[in-house]
PDB file of N, CA and C in Angstrom:
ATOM      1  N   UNK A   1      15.592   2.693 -15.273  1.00  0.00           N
ATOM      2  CA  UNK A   1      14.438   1.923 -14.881  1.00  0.00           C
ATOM      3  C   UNK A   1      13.488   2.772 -14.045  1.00  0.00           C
ATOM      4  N   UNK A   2      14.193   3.507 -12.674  1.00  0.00           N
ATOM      5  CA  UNK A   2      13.481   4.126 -12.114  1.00  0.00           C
ATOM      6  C   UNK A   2      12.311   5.214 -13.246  1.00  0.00           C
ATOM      7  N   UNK A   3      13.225   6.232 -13.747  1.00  0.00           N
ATOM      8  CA  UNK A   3      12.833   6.951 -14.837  1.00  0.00           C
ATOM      9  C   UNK A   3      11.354   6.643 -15.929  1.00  0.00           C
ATOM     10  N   UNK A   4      11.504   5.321 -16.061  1.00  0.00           N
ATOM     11  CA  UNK A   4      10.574   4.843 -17.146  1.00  0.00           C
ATOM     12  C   UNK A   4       9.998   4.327 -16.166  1.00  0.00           C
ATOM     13  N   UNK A   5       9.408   3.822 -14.979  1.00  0.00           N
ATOM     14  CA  UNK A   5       8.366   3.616 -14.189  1.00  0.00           C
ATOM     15  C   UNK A   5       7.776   4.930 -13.433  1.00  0.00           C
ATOM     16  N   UNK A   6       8.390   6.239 -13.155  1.00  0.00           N
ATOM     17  CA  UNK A   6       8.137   7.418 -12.923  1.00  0.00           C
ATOM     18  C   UNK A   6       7.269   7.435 -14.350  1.00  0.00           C
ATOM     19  N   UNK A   7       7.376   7.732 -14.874  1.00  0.00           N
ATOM     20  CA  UNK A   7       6.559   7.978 -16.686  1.00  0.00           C
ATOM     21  C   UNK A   7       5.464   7.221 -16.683  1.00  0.00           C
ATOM     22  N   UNK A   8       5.459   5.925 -16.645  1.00  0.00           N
ATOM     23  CA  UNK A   8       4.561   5.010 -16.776  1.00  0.00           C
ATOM     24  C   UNK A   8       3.777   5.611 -15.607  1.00  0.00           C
ATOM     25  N   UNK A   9       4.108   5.883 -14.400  1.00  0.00           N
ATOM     26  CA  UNK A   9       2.619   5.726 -13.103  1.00  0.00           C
ATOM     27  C   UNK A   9       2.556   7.522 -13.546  1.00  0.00           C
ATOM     28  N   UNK A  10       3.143   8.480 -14.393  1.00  0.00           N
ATOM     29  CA  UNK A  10       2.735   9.666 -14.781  1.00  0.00           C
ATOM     30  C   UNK A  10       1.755   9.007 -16.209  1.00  0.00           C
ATOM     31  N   UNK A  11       1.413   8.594 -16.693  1.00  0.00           N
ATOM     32  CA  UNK A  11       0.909   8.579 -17.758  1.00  0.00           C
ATOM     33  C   UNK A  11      -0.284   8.123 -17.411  1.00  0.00           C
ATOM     34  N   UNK A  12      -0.638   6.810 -16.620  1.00  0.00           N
ATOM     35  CA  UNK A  12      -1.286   6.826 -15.392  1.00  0.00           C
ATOM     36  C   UNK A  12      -2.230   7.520 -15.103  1.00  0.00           C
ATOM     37  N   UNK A  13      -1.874   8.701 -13.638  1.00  0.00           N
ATOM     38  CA  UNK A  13      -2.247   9.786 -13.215  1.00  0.00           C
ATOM     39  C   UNK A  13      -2.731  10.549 -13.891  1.00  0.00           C
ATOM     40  N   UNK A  14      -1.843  10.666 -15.572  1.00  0.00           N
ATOM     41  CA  UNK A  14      -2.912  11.577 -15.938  1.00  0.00           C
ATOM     42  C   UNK A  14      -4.334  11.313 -16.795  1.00  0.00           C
ATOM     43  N   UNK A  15      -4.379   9.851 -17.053  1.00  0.00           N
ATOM     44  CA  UNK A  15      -5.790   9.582 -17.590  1.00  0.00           C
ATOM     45  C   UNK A  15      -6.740   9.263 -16.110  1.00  0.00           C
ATOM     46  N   UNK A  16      -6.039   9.003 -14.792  1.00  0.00           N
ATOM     47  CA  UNK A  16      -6.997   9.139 -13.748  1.00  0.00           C
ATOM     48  C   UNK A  16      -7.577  10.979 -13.780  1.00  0.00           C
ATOM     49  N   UNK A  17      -6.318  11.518 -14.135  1.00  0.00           N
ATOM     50  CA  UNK A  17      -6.943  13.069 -14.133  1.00  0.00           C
ATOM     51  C   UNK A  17      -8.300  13.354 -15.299  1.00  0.00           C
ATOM     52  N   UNK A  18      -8.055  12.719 -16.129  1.00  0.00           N
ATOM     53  CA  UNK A  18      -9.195  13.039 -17.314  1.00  0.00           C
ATOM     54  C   UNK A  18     -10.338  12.571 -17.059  1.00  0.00           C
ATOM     55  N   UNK A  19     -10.178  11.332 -16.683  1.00  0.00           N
ATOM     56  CA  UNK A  19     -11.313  11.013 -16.147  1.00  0.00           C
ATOM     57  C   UNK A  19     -12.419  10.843 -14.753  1.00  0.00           C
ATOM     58  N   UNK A  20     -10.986  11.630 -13.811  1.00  0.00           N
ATOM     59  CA  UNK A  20     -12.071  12.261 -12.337  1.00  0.00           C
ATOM     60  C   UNK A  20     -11.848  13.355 -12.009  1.00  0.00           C
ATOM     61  N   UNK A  21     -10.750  14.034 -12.910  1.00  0.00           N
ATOM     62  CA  UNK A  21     -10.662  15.497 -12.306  1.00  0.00           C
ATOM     63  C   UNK A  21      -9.732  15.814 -11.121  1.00  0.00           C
ATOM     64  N   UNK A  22      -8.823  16.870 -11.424  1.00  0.00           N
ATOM     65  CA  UNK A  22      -7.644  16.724 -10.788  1.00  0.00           C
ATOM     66  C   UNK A  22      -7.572  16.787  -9.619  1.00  0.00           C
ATOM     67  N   UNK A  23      -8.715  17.239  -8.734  1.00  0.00           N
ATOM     68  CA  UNK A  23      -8.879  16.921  -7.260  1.00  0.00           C
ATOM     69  C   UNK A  23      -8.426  15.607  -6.904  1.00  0.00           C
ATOM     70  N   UNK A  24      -9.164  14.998  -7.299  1.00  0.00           N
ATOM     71  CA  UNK A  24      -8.895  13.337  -7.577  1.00  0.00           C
ATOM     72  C   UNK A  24      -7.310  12.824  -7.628  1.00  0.00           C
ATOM     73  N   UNK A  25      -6.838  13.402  -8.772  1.00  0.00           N
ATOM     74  CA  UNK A  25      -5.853  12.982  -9.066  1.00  0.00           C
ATOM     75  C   UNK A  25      -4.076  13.430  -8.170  1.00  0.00           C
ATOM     76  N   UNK A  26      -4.929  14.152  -7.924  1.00  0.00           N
ATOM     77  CA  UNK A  26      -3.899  15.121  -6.642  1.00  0.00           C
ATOM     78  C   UNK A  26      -3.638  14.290  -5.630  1.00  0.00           C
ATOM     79  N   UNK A  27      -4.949  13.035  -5.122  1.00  0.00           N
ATOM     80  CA  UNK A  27      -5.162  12.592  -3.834  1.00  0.00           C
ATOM     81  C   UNK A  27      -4.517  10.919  -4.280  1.00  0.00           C
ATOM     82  N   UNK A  28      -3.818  10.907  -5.079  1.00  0.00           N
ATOM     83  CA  UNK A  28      -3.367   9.819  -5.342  1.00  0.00           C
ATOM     84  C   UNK A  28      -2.020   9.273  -4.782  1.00  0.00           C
ATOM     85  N   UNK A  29      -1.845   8.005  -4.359  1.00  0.00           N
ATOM     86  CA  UNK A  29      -0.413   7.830  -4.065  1.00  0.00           C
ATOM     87  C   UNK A  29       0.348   7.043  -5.024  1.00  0.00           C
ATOM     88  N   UNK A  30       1.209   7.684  -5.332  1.00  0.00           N
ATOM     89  CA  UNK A  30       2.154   6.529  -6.368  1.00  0.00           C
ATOM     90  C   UNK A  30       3.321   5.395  -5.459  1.00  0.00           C
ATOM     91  N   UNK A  31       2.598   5.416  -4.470  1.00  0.00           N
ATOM     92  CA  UNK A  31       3.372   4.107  -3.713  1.00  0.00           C
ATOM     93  C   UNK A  31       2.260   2.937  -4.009  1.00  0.00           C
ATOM     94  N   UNK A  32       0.989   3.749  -3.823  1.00  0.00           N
ATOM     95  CA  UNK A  32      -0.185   2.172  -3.640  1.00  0.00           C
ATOM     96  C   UNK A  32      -0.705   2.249  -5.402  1.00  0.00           C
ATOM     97  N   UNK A  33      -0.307   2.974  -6.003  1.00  0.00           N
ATOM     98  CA  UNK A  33      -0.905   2.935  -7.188  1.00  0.00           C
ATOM     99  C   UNK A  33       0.287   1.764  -7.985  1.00  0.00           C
ATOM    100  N   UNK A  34       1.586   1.684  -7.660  1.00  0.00           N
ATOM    101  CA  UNK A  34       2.377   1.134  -7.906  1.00  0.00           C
ATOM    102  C   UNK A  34       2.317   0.127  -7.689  1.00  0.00           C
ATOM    103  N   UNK A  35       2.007  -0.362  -6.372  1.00  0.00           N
ATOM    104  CA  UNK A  35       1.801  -1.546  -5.657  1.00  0.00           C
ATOM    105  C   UNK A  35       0.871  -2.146  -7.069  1.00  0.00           C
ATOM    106  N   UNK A  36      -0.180  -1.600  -6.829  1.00  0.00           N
ATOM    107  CA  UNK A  36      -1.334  -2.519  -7.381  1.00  0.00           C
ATOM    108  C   UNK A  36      -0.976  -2.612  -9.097  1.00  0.00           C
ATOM    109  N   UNK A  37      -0.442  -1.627  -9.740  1.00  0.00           N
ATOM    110  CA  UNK A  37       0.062  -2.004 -10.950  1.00  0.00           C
ATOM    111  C   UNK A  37       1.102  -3.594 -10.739  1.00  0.00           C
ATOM    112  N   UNK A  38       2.423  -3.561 -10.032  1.00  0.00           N
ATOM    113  CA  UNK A  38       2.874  -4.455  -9.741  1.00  0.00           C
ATOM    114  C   UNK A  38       2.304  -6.112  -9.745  1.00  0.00           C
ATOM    115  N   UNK A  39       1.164  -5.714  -8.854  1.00  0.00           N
ATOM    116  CA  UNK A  39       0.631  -7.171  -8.429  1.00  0.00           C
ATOM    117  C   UNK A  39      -0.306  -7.174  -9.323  1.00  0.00           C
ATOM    118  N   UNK A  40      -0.463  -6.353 -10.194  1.00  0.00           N
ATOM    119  CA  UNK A  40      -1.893  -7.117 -11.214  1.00  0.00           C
ATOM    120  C   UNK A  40      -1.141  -7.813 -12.623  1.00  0.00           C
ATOM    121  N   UNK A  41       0.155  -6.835 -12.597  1.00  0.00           N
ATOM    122  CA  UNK A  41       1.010  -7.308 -14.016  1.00  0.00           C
ATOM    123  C   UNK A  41       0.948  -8.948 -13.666  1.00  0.00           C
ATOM    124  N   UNK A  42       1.871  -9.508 -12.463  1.00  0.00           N
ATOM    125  CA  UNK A  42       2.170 -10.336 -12.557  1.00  0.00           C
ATOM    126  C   UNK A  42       1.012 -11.331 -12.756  1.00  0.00           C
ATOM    127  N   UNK A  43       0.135 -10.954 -12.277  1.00  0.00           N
ATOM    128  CA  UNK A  43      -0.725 -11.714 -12.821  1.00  0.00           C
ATOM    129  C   UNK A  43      -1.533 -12.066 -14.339  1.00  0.00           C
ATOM    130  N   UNK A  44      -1.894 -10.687 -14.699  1.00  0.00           N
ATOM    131  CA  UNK A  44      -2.081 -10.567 -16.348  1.00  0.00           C
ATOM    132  C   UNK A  44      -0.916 -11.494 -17.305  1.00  0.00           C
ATOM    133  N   UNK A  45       0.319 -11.720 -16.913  1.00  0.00           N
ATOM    134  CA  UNK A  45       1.235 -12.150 -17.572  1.00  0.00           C
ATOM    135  C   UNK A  45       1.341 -13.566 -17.519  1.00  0.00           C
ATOM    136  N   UNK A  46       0.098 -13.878 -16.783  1.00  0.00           N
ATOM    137  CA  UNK A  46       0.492 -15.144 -16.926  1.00  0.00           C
ATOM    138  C   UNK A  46      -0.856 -15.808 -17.283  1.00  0.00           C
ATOM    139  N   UNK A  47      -1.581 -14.784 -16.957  1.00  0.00           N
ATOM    140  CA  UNK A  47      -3.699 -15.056 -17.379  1.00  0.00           C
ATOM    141  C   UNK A  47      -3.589 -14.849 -18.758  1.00  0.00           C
ATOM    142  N   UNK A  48      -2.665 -13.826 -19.725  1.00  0.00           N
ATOM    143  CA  UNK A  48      -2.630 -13.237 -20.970  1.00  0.00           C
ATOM    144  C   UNK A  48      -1.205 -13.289 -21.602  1.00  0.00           C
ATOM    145  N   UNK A  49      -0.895 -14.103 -22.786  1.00  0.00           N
ATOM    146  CA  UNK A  49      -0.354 -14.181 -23.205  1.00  0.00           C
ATOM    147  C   UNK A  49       0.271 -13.068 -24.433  1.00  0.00           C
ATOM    148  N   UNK A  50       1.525 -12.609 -24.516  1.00  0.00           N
ATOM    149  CA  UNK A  50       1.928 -11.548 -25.097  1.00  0.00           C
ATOM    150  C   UNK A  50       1.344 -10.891 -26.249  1.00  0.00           C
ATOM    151  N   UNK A  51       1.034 -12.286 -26.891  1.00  0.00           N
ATOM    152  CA  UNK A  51       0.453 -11.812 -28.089  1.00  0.00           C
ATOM    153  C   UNK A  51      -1.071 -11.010 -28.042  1.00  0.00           C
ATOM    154  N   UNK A  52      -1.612 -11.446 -27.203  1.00  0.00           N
ATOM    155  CA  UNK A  52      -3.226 -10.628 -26.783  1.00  0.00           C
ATOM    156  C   UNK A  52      -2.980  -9.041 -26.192  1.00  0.00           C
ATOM    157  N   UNK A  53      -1.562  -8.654 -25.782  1.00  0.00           N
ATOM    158  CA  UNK A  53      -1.701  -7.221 -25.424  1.00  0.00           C
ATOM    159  C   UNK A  53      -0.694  -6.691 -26.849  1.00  0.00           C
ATOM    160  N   UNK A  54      -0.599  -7.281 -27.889  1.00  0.00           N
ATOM    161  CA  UNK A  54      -0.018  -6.950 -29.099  1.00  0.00           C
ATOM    162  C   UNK A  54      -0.871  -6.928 -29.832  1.00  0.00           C
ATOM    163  N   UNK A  55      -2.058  -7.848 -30.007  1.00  0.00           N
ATOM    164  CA  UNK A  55      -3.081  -7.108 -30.777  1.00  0.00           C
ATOM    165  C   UNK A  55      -4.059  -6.269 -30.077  1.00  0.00           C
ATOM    166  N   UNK A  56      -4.144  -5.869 -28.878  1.00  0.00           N
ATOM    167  CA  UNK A  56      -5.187  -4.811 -28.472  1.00  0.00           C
ATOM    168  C   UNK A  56      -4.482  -3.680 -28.263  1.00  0.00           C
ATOM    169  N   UNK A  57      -3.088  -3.266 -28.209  1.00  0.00           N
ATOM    170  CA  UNK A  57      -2.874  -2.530 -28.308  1.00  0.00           C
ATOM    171  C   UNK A  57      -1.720  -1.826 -29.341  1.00  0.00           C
ATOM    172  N   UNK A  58      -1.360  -2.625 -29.473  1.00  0.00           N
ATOM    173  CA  UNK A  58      -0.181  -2.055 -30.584  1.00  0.00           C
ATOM    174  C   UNK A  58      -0.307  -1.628 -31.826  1.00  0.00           C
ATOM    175  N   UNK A  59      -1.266  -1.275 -32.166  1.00  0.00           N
ATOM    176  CA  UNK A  59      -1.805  -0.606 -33.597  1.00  0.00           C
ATOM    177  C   UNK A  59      -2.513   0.501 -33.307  1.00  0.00           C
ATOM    178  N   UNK A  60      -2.729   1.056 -31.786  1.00  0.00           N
ATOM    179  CA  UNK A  60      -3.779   2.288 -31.556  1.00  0.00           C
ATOM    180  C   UNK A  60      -2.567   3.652 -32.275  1.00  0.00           C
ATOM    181  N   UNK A  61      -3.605   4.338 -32.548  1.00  0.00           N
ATOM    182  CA  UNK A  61      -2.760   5.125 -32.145  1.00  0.00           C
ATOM    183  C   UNK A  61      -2.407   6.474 -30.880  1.00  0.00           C
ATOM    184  N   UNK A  62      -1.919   7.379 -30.797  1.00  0.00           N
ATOM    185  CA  UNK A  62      -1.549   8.040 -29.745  1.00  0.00           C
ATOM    186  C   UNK A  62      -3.131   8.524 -28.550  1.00  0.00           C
ATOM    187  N   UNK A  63      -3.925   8.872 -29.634  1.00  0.00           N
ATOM    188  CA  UNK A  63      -4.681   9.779 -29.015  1.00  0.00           C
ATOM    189  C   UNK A  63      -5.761   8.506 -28.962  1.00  0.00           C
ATOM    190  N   UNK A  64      -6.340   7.098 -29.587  1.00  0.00           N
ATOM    191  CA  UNK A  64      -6.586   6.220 -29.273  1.00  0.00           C
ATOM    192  C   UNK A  64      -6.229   5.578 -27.804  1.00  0.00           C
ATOM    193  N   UNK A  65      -5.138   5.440 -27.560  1.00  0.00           N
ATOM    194  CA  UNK A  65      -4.552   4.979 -26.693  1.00  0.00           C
ATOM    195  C   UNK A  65      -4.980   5.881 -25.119  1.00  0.00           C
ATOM    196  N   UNK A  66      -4.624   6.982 -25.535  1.00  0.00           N
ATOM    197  CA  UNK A  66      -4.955   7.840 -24.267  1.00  0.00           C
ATOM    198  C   UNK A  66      -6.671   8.049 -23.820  1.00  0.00           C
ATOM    199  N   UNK A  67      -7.043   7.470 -25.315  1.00  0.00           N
ATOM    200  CA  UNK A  67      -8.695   7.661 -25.000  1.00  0.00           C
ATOM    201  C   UNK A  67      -9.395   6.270 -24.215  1.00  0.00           C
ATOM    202  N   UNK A  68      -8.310   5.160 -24.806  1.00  0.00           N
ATOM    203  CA  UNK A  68      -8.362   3.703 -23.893  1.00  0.00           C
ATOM    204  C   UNK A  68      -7.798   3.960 -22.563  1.00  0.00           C
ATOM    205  N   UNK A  69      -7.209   4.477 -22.239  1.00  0.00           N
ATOM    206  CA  UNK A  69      -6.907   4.383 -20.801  1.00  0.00           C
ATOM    207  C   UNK A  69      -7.934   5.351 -19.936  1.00  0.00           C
ATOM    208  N   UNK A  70      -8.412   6.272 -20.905  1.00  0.00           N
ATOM    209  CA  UNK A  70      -9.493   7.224 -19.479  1.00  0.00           C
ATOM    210  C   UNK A  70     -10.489   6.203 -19.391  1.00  0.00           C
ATOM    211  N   UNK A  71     -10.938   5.352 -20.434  1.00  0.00           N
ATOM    212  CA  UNK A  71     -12.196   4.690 -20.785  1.00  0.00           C
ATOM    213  C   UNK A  71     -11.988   3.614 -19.614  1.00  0.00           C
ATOM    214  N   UNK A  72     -10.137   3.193 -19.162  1.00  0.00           N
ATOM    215  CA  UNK A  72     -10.351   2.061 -17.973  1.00  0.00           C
ATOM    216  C   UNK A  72      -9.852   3.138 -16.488  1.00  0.00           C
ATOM    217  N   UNK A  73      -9.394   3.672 -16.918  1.00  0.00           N
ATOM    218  CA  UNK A  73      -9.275   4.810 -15.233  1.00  0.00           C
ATOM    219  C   UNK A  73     -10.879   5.496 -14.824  1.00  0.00           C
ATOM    220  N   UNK A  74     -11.922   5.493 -15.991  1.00  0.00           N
ATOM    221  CA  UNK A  74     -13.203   5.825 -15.172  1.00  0.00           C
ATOM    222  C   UNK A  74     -13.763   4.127 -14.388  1.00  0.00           C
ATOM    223  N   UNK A  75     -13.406   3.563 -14.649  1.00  0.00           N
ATOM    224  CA  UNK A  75     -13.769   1.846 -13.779  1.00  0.00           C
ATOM    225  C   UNK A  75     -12.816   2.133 -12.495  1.00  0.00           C
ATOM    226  N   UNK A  76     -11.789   2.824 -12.354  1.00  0.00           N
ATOM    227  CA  UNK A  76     -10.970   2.976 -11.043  1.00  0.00           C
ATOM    228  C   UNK A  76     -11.588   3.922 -10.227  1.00  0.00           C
ATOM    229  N   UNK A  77     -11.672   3.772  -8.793  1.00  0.00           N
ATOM    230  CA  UNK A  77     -12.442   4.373  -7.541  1.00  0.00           C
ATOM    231  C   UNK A  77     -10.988   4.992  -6.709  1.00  0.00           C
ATOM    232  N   UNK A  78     -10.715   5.760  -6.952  1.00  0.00           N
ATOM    233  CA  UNK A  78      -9.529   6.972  -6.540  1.00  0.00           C
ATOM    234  C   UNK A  78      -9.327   6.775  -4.853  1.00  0.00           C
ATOM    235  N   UNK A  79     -10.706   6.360  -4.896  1.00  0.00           N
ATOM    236  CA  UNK A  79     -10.160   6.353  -2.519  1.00  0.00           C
ATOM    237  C   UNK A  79      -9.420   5.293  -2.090  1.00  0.00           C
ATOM    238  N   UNK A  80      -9.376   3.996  -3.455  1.00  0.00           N
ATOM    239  CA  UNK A  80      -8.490   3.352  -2.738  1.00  0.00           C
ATOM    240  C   UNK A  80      -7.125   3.180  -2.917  1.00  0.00           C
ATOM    241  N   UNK A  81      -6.991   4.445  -3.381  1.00  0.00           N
ATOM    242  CA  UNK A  81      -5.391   5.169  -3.236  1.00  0.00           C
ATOM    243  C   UNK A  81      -5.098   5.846  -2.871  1.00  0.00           C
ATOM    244  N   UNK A  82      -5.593   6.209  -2.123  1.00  0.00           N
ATOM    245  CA  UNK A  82      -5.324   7.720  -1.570  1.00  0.00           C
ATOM    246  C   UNK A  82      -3.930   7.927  -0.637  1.00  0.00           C
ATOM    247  N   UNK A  83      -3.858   9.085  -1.064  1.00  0.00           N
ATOM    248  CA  UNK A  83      -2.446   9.169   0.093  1.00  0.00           C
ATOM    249  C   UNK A  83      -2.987   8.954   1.459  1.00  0.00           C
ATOM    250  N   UNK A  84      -1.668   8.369   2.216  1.00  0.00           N
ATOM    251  CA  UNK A  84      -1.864   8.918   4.255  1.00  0.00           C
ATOM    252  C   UNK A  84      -1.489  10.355   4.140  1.00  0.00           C
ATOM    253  N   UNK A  85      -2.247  11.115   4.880  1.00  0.00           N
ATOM    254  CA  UNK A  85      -1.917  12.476   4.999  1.00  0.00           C
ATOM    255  C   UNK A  85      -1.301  11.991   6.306  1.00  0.00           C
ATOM    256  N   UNK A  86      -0.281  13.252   6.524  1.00  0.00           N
ATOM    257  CA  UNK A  86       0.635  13.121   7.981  1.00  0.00           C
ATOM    258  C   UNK A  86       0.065  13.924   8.847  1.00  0.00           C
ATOM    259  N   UNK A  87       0.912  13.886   9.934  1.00  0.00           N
ATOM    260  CA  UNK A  87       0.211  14.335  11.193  1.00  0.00           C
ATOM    261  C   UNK A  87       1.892  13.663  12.001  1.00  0.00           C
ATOM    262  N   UNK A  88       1.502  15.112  13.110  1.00  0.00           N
ATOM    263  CA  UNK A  88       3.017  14.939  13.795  1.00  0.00           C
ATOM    264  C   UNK A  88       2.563  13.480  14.771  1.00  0.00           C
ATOM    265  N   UNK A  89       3.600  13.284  15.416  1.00  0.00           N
ATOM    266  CA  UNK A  89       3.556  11.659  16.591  1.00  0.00           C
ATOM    267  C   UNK A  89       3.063  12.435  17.976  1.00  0.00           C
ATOM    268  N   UNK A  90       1.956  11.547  18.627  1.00  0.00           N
ATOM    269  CA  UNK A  90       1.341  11.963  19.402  1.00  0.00           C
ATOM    270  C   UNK A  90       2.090  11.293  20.959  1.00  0.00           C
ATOM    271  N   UNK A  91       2.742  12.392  21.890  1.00  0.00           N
ATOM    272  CA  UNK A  91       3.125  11.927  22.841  1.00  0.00           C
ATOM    273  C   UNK A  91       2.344  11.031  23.777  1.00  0.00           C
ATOM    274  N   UNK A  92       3.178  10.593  24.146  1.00  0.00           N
ATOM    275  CA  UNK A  92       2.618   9.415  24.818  1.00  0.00           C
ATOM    276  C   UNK A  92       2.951   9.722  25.993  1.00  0.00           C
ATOM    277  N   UNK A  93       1.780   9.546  27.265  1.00  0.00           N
ATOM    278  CA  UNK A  93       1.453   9.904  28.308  1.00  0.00           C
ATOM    279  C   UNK A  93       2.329   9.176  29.640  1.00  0.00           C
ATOM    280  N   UNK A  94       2.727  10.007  30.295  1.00  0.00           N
ATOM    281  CA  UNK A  94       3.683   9.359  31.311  1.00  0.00           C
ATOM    282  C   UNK A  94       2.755   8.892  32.724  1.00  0.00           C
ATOM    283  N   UNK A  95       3.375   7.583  32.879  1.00  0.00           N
ATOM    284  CA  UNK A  95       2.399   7.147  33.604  1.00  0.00           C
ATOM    285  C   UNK A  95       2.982   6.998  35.545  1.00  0.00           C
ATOM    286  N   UNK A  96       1.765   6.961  36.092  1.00  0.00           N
ATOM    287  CA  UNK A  96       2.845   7.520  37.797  1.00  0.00           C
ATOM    288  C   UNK A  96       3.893   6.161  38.223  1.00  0.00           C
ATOM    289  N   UNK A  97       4.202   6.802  39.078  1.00  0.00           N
ATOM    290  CA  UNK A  97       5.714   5.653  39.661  1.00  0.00           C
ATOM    291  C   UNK A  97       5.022   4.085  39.911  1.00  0.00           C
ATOM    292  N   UNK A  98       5.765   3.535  39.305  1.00  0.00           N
ATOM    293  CA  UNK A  98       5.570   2.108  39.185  1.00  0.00           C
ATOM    294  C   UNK A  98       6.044   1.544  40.597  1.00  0.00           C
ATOM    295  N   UNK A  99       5.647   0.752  41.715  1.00  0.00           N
ATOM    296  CA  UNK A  99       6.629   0.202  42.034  1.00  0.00           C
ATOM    297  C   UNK A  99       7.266  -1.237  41.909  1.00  0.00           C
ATOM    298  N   UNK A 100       8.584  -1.299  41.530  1.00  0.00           N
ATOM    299  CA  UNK A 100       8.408  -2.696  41.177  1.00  0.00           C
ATOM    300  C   UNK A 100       8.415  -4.488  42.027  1.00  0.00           C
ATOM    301  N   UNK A 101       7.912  -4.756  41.254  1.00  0.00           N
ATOM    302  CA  UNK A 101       7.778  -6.159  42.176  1.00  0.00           C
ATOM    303  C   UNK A 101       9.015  -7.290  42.151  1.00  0.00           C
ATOM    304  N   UNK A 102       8.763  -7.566  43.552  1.00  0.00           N
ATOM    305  CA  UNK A 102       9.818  -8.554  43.595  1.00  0.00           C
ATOM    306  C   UNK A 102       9.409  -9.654  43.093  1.00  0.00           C
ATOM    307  N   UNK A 103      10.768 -10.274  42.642  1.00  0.00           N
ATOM    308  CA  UNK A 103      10.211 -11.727  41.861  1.00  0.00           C
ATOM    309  C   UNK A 103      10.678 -12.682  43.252  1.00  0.00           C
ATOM    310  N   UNK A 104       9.499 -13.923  42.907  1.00  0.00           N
ATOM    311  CA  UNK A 104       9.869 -14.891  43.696  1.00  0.00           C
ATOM    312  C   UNK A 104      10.449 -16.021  43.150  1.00  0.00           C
ATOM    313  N   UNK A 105      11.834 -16.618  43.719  1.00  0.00           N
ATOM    314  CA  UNK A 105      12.051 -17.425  43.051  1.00  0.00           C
ATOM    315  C   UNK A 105      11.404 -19.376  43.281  1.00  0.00           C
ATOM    316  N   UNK A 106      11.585 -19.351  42.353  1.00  0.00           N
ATOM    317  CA  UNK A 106      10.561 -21.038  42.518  1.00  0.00           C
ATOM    318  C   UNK A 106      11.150 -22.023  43.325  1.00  0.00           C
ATOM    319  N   UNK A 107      12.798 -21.948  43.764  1.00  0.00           N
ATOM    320  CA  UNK A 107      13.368 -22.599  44.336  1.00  0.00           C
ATOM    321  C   UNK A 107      13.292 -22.254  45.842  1.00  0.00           C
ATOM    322  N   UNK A 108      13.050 -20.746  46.139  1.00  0.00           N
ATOM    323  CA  UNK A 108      13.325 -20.260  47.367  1.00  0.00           C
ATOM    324  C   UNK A 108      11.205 -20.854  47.998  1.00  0.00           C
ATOM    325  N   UNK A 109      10.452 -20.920  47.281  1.00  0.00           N
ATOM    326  CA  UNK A 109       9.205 -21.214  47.544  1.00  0.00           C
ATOM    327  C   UNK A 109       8.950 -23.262  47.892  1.00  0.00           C
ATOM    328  N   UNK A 110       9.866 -23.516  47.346  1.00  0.00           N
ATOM    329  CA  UNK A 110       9.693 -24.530  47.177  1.00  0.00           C
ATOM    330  C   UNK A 110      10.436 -25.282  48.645  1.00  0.00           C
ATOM    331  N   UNK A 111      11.895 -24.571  49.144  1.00  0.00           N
ATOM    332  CA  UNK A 111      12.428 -24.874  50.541  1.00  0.00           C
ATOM    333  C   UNK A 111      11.711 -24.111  51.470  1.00  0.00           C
ATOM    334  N   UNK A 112      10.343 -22.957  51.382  1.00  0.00           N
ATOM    335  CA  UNK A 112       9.973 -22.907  52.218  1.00  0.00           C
ATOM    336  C   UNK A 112       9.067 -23.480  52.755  1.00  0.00           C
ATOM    337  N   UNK A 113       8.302 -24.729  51.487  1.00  0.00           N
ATOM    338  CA  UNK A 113       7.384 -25.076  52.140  1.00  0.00           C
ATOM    339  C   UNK A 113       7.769 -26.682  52.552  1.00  0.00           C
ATOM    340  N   UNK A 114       9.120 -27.071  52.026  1.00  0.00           N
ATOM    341  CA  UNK A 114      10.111 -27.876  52.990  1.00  0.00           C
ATOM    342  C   UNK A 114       9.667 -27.751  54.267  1.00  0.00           C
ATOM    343  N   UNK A 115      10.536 -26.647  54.517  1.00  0.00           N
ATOM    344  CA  UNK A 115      10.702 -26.229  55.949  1.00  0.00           C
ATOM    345  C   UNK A 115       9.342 -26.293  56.721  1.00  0.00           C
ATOM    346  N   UNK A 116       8.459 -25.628  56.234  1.00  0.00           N
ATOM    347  CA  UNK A 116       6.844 -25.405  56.869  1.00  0.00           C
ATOM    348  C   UNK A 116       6.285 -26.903  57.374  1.00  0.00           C
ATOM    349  N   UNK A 117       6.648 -27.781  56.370  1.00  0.00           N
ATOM    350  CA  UNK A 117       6.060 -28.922  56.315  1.00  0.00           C
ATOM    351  C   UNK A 117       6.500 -30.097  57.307  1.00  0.00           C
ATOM    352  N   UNK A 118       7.862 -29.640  57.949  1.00  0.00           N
ATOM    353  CA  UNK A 118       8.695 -30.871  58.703  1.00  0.00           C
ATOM    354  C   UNK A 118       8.980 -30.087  59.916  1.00  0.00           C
TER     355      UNK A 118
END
């Protein structure tokens, strides 16, 4: 499974490559490109019934097919996949001596103003 979804988001990538050029295609993430394949299937599958992606596509042939997918990867805008580039974790600044506060308790406030009062 893994295998044949590696393939599929490679087959992918490479009509995003044909049609923006491999700079482009370099800057891609196959975590968010996945994502959004994911969440659009489920939806197509239920907006489009099987038989409508059996006749638009199942008679192309090879080089048809690859020429349909650059024709919908030039409608795709590449930045909103882009990888996070990394960057190390930025220390975090030590801050001066705290001192801490005493807590008051609500019971000990409450017999003192007992006491104050009588």
């Amino acid at each position: 499974m893994a295998l044949m979804a590696y393939n599929m988001l490679s087959v992918v990538l490479a009509a995003i490559h044909a049609a923006h050029g491999i700079e482009e295609a370099e800057t891609i993430s196959f975590y968010y490109m996945a994502d959004e394949i994911s969440g659009t299937y489920r939806g197509m599958v239920i907006a489009l019934p099987p038989s409508y992606w059996t006749k638009q596509f199942a008679d192309l042939t090879p080089s048809q097919l690859a020429k349909e997918l650059v024709r919908i990867a030039k409608n795709l805008s590449p930045s909103k996949y882009r990888k996070n580039k990394w960057s190390p974790k930025k220390k975090k600044k030590k801050k001066g001596k705290i001192t801490p506060r005493k807590h008051a308790s609500t019971a000990r406030i409450l017999e003192n103003r007992k006491t104050k009062a009588a």
